[in-house]
N, C-alpha and C. Protein backbone atom coordinates (compact mmCIF):
# COMPACT_ATOMS: atom_id res chain seq x y z
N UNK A 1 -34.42 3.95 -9.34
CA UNK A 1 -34.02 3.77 -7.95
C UNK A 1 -33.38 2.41 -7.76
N UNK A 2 -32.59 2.22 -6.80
CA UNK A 2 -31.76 0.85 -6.97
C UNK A 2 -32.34 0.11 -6.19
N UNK A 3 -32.32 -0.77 -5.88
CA UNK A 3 -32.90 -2.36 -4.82
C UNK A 3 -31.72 -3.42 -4.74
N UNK A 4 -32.03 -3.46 -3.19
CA UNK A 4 -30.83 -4.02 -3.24
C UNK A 4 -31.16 -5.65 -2.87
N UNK A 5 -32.73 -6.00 -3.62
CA UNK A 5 -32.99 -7.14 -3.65
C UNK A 5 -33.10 -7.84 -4.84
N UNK A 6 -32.22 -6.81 -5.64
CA UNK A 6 -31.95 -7.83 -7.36
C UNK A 6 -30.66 -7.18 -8.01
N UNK A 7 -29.98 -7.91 -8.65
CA UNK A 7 -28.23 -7.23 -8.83
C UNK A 7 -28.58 -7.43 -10.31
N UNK A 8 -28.90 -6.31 -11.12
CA UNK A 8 -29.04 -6.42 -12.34
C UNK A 8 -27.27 -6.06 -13.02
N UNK A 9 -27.66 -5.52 -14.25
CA UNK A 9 -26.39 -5.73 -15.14
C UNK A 9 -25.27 -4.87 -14.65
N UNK A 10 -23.63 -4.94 -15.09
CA UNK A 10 -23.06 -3.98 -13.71
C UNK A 10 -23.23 -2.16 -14.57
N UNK A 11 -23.02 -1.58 -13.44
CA UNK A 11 -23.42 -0.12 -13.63
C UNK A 11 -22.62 0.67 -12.03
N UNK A 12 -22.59 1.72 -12.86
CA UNK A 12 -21.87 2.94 -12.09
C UNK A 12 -22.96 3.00 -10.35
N UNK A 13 -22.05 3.11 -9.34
CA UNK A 13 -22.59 3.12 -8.04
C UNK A 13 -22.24 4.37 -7.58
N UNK A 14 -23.30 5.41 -7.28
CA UNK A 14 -22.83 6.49 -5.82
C UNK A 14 -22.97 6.20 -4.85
N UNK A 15 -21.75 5.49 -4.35
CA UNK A 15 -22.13 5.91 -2.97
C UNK A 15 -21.92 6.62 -1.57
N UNK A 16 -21.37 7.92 -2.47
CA UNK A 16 -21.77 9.02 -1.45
C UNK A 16 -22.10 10.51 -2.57
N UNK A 17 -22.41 10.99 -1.84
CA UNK A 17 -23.04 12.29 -2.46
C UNK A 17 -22.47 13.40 -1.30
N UNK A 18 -22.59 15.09 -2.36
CA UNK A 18 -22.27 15.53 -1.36
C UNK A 18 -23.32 16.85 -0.74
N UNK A 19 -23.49 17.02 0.33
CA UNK A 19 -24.44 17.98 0.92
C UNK A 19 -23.87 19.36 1.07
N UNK A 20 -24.64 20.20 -0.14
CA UNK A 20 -23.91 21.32 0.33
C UNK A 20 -24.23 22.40 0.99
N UNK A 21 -25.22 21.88 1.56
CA UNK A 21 -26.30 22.99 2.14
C UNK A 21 -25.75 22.54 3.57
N UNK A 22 -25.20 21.31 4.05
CA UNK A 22 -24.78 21.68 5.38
C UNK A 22 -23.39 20.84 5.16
N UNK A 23 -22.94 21.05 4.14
CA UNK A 23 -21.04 20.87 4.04
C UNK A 23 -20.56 19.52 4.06
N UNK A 24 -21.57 18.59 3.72
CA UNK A 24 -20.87 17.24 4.43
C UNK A 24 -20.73 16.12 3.49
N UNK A 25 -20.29 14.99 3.64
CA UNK A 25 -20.51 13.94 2.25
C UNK A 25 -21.46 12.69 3.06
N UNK A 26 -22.02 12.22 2.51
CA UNK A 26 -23.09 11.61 2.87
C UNK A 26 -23.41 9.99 1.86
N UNK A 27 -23.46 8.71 2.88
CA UNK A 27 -23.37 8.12 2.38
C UNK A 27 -24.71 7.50 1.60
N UNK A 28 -25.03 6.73 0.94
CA UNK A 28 -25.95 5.86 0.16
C UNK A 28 -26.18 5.08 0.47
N UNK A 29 -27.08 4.73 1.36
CA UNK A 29 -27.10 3.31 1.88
C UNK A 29 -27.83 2.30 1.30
N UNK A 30 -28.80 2.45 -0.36
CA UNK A 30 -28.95 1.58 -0.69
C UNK A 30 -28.13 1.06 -1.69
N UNK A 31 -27.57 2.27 -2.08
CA UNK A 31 -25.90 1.91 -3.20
C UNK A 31 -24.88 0.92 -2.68
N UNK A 32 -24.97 1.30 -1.59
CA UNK A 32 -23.66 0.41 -0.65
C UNK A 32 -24.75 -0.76 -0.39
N UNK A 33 -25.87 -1.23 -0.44
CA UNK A 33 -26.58 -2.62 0.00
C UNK A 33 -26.37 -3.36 -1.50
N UNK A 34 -26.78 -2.86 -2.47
CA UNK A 34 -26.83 -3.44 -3.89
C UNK A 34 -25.29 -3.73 -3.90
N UNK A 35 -24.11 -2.82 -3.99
CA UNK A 35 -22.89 -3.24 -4.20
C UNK A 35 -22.38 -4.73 -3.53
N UNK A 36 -22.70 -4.60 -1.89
CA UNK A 36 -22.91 -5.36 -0.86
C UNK A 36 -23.40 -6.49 -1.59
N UNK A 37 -24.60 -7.25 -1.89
CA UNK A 37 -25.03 -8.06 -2.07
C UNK A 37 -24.39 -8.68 -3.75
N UNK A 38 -24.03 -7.88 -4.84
CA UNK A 38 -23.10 -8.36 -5.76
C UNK A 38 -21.23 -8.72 -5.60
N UNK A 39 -21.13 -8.28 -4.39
CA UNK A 39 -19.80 -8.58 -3.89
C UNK A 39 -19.90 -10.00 -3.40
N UNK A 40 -21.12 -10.43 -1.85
CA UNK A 40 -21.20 -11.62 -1.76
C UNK A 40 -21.90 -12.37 -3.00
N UNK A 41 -22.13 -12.25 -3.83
CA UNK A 41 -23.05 -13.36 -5.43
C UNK A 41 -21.91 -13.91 -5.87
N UNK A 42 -20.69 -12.82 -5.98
CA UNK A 42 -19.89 -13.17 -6.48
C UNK A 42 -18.92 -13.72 -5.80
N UNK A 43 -18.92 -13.66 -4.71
CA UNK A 43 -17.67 -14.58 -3.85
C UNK A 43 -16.14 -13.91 -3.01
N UNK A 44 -16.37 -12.77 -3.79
CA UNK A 44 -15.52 -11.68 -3.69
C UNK A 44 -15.28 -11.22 -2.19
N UNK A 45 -13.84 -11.30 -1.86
CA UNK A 45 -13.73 -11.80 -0.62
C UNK A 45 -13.15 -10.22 -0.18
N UNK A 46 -12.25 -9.46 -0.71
CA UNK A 46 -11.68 -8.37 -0.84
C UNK A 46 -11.92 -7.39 -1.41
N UNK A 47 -12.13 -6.13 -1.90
CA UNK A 47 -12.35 -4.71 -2.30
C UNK A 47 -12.05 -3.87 -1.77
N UNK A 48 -11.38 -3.05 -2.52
CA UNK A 48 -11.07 -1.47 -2.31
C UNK A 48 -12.19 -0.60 -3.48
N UNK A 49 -12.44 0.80 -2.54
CA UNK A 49 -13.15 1.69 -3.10
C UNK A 49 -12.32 3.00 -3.14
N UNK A 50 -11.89 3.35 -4.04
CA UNK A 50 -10.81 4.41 -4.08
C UNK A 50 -11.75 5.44 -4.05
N UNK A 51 -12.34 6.94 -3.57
CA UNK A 51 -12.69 8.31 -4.01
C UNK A 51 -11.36 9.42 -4.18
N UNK A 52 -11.53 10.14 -4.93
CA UNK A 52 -10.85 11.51 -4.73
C UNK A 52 -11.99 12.57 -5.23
N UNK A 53 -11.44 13.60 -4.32
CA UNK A 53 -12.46 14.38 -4.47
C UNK A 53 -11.65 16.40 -4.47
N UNK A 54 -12.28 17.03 -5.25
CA UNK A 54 -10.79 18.06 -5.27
C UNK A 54 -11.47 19.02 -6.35
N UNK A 55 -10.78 20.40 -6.77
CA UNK A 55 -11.95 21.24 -7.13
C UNK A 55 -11.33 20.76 -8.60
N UNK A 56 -12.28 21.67 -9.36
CA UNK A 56 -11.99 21.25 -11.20
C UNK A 56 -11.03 21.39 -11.36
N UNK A 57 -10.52 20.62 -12.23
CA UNK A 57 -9.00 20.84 -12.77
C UNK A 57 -7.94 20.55 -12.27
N UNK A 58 -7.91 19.78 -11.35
CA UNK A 58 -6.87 19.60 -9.75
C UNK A 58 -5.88 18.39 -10.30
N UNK A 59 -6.52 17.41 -11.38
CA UNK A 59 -5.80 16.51 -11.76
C UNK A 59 -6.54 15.13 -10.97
N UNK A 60 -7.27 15.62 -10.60
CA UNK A 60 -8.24 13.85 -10.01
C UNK A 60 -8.67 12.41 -11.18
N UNK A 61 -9.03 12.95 -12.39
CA UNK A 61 -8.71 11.98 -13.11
C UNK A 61 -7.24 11.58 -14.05
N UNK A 62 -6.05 12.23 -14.03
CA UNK A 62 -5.49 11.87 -13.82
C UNK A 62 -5.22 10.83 -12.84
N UNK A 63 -5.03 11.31 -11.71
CA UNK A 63 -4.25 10.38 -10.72
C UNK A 63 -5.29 9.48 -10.57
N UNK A 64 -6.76 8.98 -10.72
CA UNK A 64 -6.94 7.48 -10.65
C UNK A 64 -6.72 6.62 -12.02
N UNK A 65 -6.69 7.45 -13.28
CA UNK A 65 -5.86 7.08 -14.52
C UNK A 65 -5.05 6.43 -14.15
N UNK A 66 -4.10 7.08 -13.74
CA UNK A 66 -2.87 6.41 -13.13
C UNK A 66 -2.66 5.42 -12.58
N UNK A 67 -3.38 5.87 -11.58
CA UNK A 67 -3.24 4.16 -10.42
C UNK A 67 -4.03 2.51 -11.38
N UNK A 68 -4.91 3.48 -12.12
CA UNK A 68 -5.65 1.74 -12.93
C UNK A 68 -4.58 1.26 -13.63
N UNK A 69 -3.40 2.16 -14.37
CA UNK A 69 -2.96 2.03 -15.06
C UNK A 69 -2.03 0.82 -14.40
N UNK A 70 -1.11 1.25 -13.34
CA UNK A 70 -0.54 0.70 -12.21
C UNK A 70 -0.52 -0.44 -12.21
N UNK A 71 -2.26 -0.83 -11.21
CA UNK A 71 -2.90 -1.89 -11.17
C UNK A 71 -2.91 -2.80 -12.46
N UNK A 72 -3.54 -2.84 -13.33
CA UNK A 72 -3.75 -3.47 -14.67
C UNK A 72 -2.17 -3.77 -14.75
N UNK A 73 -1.30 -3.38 -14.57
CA UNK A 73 0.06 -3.93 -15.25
C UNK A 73 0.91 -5.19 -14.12
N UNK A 74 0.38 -4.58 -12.44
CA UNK A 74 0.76 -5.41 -12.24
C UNK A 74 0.12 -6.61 -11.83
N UNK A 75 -1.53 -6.35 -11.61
CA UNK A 75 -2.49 -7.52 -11.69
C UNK A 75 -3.47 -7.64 -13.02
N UNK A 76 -3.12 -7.76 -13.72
CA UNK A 76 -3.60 -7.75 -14.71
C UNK A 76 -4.82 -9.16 -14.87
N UNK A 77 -6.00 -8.51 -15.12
CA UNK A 77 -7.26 -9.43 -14.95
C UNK A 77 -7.42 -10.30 -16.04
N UNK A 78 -8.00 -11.49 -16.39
CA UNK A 78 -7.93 -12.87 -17.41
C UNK A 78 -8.25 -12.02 -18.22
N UNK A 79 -7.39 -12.57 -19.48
CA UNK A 79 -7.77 -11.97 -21.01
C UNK A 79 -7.48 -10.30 -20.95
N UNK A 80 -7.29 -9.53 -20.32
CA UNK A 80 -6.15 -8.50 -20.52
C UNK A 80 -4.57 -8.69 -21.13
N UNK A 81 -5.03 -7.36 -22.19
CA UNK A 81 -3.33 -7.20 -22.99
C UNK A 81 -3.01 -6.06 -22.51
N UNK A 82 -2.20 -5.78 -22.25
CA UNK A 82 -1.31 -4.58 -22.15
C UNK A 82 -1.22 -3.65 -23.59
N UNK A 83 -1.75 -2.44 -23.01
CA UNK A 83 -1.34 -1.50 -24.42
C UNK A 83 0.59 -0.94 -24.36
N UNK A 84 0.51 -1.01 -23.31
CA UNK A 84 1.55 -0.55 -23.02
C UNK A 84 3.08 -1.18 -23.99
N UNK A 85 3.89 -0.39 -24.29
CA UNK A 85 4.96 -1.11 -24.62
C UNK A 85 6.14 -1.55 -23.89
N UNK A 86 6.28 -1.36 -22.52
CA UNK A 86 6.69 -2.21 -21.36
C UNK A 86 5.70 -2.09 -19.90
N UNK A 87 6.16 -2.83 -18.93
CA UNK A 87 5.64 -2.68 -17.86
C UNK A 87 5.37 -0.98 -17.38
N UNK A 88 4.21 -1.03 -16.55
CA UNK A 88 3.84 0.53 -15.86
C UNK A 88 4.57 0.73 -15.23
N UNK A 89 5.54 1.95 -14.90
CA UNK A 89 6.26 2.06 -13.22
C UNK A 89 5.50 3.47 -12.88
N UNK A 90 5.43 3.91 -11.77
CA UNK A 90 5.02 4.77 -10.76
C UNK A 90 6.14 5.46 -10.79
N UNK A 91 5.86 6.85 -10.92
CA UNK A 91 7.04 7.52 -11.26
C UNK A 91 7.49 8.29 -9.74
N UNK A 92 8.92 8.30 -9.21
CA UNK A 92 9.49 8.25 -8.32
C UNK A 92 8.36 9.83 -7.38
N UNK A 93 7.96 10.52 -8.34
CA UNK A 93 7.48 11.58 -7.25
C UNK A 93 6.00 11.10 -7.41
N UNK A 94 5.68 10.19 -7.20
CA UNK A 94 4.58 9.60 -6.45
C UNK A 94 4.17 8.76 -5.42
N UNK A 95 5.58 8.30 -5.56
CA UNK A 95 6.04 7.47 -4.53
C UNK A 95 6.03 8.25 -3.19
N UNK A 96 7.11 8.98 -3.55
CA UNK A 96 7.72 9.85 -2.08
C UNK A 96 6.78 10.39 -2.07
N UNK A 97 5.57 10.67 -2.23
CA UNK A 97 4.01 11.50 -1.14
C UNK A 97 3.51 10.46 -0.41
């Protein structure tokens, strides 16, 4: 169970789940307190939480593949190399959605 009165080593967060007995997504509120409290430890002034959510096979890991891929090329975090053999571009029909 998590506590969100000690930020141990980093690890995967839910924080939402989904209810399917009455259709809904539902948040975590001690997932979101632990995240919460390692965001301020760390100083971290900004965050985005991307979800997609979509039936099997829809291409959802793809497209956040993608976007890390994106990201990493054009903010690329200390001591990151690029596997890549030039810069990432976003390919024009992703744009236009």
């Amino acid at each position: 169970q998590a506590s969100a009165n000690a930020v141990s080593k980093p690890r995967a967060l839910q924080l939402v789940q989904i209810d399917l007995e009455q259709n809904k997504v539902v948040l975590n509120e001690e997932e979101l307190q632990v995240l919460e409290k390692a965001l301020e430890e760390t100083g971290v002034e900004k965050v985005a939480i991307i979800g997609v959510m979509g039936a099997f096979r829809t291409g959802k890991s793809f497209l956040l593949d993608l976007m890390l891929r994106y990201l990493r090329e054009k903010h690329p975090p200390k001591g990151y190399v690029s596997e890549l053999p030039e810069a990432c571009e976003v390919p024009d029909w992703v744009q236009e959605r």
